[in-house]
Protein backbone atom coordinates (compact mmCIF):
# COMPACT_ATOMS: atom_id res chain seq x y z
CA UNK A 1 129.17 122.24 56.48
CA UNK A 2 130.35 119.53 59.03
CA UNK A 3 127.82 120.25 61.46
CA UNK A 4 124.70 122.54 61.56
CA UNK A 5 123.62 124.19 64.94
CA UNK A 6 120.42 125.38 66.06
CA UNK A 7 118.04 125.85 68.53
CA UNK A 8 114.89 124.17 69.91
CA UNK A 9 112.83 125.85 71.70
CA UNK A 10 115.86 127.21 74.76
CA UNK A 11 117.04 123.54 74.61
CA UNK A 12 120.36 122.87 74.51
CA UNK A 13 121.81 123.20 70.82
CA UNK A 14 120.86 120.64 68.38
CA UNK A 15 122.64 119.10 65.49
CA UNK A 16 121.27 117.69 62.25
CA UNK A 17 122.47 113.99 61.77
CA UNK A 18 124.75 113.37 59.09
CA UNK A 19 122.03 111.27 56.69
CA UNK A 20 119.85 113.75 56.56
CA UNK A 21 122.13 116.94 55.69
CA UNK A 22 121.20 116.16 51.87
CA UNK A 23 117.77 117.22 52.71
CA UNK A 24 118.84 120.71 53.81
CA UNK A 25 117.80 123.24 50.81
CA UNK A 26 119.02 126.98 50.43
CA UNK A 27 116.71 129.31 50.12
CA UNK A 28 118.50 130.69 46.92
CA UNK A 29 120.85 133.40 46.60
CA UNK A 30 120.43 136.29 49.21
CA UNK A 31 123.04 138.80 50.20
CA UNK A 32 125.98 137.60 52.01
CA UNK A 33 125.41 140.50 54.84
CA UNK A 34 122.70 138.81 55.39
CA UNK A 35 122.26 135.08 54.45
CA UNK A 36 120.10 132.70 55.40
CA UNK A 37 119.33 129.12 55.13
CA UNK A 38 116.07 127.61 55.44
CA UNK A 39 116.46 123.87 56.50
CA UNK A 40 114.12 120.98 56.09
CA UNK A 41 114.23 118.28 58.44
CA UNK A 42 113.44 115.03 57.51
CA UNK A 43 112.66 112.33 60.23
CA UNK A 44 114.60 113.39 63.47
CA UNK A 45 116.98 115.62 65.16
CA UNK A 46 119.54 114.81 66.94
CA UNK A 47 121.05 116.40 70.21
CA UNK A 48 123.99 116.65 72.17
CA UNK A 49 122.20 114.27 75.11
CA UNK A 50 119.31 112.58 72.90
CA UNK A 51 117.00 112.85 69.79
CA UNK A 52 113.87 114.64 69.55
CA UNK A 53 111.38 112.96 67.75
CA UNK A 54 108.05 114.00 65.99
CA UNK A 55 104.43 112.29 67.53
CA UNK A 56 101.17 112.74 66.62
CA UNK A 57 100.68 115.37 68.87
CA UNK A 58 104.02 116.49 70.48
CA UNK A 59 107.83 117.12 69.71
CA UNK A 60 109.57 115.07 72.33
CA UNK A 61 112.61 113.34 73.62
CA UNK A 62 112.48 110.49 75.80
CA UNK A 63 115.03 108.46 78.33
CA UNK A 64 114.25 104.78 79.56
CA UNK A 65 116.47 103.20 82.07
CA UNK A 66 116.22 100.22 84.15
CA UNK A 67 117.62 100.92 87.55
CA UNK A 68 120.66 99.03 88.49
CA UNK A 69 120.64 96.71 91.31
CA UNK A 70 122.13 99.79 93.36
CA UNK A 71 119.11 101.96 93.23
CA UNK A 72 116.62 99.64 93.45
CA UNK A 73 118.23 98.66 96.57
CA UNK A 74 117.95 102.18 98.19
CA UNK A 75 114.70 104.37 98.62
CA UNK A 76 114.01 105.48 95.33
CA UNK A 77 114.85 105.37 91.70
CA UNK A 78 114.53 106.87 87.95
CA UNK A 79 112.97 104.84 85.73
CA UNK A 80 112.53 107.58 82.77
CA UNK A 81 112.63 111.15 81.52
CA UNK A 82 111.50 113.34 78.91
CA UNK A 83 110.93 116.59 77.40
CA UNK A 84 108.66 118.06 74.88
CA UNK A 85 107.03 121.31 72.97
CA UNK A 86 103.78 120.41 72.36
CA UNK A 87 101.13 121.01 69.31
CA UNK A 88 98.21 122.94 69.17
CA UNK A 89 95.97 119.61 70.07
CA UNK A 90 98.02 118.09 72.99
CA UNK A 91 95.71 116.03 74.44
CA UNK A 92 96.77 112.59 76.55
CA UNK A 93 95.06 110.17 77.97
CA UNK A 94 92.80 108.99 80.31
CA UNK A 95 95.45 106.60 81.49
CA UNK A 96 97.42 105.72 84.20
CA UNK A 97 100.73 104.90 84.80
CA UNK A 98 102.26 102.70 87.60
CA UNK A 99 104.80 104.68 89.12
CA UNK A 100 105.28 108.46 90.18
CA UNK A 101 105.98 111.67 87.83
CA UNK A 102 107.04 114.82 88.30
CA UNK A 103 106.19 117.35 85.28
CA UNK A 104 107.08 120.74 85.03
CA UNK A 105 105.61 122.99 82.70
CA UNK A 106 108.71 125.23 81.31
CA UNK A 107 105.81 127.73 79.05
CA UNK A 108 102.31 127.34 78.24
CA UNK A 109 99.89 125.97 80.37
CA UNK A 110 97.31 123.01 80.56
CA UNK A 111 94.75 121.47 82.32
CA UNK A 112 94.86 117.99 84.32
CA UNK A 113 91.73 116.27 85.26
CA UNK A 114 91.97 113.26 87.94
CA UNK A 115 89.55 110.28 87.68
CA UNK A 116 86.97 112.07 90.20
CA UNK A 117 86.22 114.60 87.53
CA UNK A 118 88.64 117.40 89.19
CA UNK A 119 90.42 119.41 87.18
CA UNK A 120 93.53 121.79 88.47
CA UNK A 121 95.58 124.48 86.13
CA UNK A 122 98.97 124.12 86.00
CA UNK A 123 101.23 126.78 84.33
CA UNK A 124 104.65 128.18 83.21
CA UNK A 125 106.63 127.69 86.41
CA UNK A 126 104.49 125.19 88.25
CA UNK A 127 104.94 120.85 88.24
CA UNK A 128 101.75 118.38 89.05
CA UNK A 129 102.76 115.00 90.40
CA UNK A 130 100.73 111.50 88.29
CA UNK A 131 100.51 109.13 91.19
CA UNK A 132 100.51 105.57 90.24
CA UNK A 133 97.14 103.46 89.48
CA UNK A 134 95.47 106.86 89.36
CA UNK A 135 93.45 107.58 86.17
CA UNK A 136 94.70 111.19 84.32
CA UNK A 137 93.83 113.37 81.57
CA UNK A 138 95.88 116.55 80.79
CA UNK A 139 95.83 118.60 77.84
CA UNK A 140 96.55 122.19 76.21
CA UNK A 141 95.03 124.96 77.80
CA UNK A 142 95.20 127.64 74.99
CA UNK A 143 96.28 126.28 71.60
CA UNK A 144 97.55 129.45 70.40
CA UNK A 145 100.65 129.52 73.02
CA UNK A 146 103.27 126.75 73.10
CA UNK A 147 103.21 124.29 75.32
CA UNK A 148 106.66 122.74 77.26
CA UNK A 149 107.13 120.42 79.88
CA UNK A 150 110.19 118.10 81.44
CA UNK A 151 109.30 114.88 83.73
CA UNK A 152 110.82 112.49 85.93
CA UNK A 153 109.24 109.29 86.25
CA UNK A 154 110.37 107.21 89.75
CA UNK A 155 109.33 104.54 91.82
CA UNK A 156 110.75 102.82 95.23
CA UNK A 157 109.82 102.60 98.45
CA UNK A 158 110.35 106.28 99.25
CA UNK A 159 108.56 108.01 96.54
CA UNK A 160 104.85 109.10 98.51
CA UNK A 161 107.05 110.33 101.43
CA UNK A 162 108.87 112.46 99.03
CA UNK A 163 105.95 113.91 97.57
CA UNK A 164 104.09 114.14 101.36
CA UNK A 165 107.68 116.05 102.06
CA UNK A 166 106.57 118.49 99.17
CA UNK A 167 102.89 118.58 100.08
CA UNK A 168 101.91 116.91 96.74
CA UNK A 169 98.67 114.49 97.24
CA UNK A 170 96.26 113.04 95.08
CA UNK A 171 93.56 115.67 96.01
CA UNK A 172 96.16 118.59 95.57
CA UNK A 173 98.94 116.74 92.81
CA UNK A 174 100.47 121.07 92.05
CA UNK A 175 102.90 123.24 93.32
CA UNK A 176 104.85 126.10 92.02
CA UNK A 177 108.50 125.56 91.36
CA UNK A 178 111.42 128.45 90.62
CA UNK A 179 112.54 127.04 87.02
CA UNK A 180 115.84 129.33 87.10
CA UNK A 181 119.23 128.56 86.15
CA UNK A 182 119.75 126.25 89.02
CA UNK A 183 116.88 124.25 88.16
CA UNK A 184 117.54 123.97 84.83
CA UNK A 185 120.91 122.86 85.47
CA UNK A 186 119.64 119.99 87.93
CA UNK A 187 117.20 118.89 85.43
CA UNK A 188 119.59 119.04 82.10
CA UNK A 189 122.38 116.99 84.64
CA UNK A 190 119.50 114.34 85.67
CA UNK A 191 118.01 114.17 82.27
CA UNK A 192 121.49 113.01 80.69
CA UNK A 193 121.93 110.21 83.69
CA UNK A 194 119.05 108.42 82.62
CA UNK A 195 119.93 105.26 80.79
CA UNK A 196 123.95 105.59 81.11
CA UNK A 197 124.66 107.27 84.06
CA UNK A 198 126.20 106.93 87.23
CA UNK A 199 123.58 105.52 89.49
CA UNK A 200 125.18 107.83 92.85
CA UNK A 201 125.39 110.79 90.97
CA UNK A 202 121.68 110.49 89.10
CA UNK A 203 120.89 109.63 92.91
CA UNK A 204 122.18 112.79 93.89
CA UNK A 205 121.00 114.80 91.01
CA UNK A 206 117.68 113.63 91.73
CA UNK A 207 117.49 114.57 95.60
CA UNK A 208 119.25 117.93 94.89
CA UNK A 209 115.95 118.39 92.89
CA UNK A 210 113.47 117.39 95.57
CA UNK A 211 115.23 120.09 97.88
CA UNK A 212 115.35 122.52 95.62
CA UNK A 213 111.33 121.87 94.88
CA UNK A 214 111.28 122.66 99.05
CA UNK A 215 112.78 126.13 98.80
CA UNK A 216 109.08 127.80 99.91
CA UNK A 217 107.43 125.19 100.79
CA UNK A 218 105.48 125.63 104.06
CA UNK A 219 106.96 122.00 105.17
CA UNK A 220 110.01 123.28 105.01
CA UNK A 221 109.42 126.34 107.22
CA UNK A 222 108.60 123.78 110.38
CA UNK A 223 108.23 120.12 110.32
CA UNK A 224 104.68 118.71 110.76
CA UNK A 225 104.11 116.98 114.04
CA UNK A 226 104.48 113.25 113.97
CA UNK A 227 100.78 112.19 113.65
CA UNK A 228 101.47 109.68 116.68
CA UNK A 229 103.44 111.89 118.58
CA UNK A 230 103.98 109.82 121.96
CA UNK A 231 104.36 106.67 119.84
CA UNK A 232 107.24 108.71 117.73
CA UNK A 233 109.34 110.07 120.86
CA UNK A 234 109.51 106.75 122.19
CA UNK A 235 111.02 105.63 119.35
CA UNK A 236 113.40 108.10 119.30
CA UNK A 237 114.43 107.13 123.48
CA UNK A 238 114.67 103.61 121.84
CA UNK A 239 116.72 104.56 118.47
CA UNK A 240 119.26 106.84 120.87
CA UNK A 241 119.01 105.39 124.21
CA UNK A 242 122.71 105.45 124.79
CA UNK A 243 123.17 109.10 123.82
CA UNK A 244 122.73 112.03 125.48
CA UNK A 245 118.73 112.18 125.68
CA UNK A 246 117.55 115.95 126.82
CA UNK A 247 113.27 116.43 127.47
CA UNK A 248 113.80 119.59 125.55
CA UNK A 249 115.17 118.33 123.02
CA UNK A 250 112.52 115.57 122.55
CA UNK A 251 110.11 118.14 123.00
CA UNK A 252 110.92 119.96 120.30
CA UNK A 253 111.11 117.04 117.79
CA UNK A 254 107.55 116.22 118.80
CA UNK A 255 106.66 119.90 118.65
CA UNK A 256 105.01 120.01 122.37
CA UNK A 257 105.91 121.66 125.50
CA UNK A 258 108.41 119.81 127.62
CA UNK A 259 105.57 119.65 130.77
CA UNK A 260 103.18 118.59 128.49
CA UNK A 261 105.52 115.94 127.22
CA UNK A 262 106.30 114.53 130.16
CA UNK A 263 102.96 114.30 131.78
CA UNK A 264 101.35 112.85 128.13
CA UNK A 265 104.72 110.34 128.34
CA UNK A 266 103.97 109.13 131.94
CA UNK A 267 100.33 108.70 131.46
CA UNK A 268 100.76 106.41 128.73
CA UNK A 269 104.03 104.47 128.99
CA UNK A 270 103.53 104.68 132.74
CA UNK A 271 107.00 106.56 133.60
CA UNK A 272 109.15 109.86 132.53
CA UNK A 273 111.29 109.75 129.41
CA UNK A 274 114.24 110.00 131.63
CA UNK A 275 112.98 107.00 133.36
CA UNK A 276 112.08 105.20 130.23
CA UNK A 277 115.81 105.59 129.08
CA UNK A 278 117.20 104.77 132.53
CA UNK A 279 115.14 101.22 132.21
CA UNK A 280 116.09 101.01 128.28
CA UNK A 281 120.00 101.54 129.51
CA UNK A 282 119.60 99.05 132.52
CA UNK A 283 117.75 96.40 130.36
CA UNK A 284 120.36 96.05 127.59
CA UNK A 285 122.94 96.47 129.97
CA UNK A 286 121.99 93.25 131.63
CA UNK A 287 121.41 91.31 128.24
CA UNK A 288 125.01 92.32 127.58
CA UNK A 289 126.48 91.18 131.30
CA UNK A 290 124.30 87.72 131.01
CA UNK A 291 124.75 86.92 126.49
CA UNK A 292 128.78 88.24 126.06
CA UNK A 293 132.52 88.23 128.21
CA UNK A 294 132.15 92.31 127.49
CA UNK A 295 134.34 93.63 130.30
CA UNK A 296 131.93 95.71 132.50
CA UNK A 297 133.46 98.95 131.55
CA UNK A 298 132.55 98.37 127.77
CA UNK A 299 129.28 97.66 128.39
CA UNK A 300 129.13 100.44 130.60
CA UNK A 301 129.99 103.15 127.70
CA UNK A 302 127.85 100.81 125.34
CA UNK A 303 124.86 102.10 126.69
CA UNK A 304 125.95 105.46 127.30
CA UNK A 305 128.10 105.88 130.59
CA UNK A 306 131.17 107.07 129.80
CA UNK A 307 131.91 106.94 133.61
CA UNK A 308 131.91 103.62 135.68
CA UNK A 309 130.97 104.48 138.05
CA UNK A 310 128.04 106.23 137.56
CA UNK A 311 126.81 103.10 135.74
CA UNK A 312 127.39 100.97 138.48
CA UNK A 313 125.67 102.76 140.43
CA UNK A 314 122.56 102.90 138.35
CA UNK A 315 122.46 99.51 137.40
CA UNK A 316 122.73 98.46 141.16
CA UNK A 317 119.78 100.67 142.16
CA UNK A 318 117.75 99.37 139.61
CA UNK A 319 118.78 95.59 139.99
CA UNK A 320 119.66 95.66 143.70
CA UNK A 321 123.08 93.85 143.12
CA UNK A 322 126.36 95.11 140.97
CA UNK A 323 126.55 94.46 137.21
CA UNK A 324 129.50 92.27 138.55
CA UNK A 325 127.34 90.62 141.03
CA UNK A 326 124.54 90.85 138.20
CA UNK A 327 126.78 88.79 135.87
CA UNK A 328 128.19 85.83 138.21
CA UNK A 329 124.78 85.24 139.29
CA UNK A 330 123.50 84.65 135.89
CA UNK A 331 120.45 86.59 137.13
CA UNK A 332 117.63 86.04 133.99
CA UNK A 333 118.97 83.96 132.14
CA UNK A 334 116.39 82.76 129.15
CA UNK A 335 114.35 86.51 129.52
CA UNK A 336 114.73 89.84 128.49
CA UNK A 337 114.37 93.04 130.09
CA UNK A 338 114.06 95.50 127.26
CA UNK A 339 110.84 97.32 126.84
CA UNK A 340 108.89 97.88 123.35
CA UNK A 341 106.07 100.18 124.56
């Protein structure tokens, strides 16, 4: 036989490495109609993606990588996978480890205990996050069902505002996950990229998950309110000054009323948000007439008047001379106008 399938546990099919077929033993002679062949396995088995090996207290298959100089560059990267079916004493740590992990308990259930003594169940169809530096224990809940989990292990710059995105903290590290088809296509695709694949499409594979761990999610329903609300909208007026700006829209990404916005704005930055663009518009406007040979017109639609005129006419109210005038004047020249409330 030139190659021997079977099954592990619903994992993909598994093949018996070619040293150790002299190890597989008949069971003697049974009917054709029925035949079969009971196989001992000797050391490991191999797979189509990996090789599941046998621990002290798990069957499990592992993936290391170390992220090219591509992902580390970006917000967040794998740094390893794995899978496992469990044995009756499953039992790991306390330990910690220094990144983030995702694990997602395909049957079974256990029990994870944190380093304050609190202990959550997690089961078939639910994950629980291991934040790094953070002491865990997690083991077996009931010893006669079997026990199987898949993790993602990541670090970078944007891992805790993934898991705040998901509404995974330290003091509540589980959620429930659908582990359907889709998801166990997203995890088989990102388990295989780890340690030879392409670093944009494990990039992908790996963000398709985190949205698909949204579907349900109250976050996902409506976004939280900015913690600093005020402090957030006027970063927005100063990311998108020179677009079109609408108090309704702003509003709404703060999650206020637009009255209540503008009033709260004005209080504390001392002018509307339509003002506060107006003086963001006028103050780059005259960096750009005093610092470059821009003709006016360009600098005009660089801060977001498409018409001329119209700037012109804004600019002069607010500086009490044309940008023109503005410009041959060399009116202050060492200083800058821009605001950073």
């Amino acid at each position: 036989m030139s190659r021997m399938l079977g099954r592990f546990n619903g994992w993909p099919p598994y093949r018996v490495e070619p040293e150790y077929r002299n190890h597989m033993k008949p069971a003697g002679r049974i009917p054709c109609q029925n035949v079969i062949m009971i196989v001992i396995l000797l050391g490991r088995i191999g797979t189509e993606e990996g090789e599941v090996q046998e621990y002290a207290r798990e069957f499990a298959e592992f993936r290391l990588q170390v992220p090219s100089e591509l992902l580390r560059a970006g917000g967040v990267y794998l740094l390893r996978s794995g899978r496992n079916r469990a044995k009756p004493d499953y039992d790991v740590g306390p330990k910690m480890i220094e990144c983030f992990s995702f694990h997602f308990v395909v049957a079974g259930s256990l029990l994870l205990t944190d380093e304050r003594g609190r202990t959550f169940a997690v089961g078939e169809g639910e994950m629980f996050c291991l934040f790094p530096n953070v002491s865990y224990r997690y083991k077996i809940a009931d010893a006669s069902s079997e026990l199987r989990m898949q993790w993602f292990a990541f670090g970078g710059p944007q891992s805790p505002h993934l898991c705040a995105a998901l509404g995974l903290t330290p003091e509540r590290p589980t959620m429930g996950v659908d582990l359907g088809p889709r998801w166990r296509e997203l995890a088989n695709r990102l388990h295989a990229s780890v340690g030879g694949g392409d670093p944009i499409r494990q990039l992908r594979s790996f963000y398709e998950l985190i949205e698909w761990m949204r579907i349900g999610t109250p976050q996902q329903d409506r976004p939280a309110r900015p913690r600093d609300w005020l402090a957030h909208c006027a970063s927005y007026i100063r990311l998108h000054y020179a677009e079109p700006i609408r108090v309704e829209a702003l509003a709404e990404e703060a999650g206020v009323h637009r009255s209540y916005l503008s009033d709260a704005f004005r209080k504390e930055y001392g002018m509307s948000p339509k003002q506060y663009v107006t003086s963001l518009r006028m103050a780059n406007a005259a960096d750009l007439l005093r610092d470059s040979e821009l003709p006016v017109q360009d600098i005009a639609a660089t801060v977001g008047y498409p018409d001329l005129f119209a700037f012109t006419r804004a600019f002069t109210k607010h500086y009490r001379m044309s940008p023109t005038a503005y410009r041959l004047s060399g009116a202050g020249a060492g200083s800058s106008d821009t605001l950073t409330p």
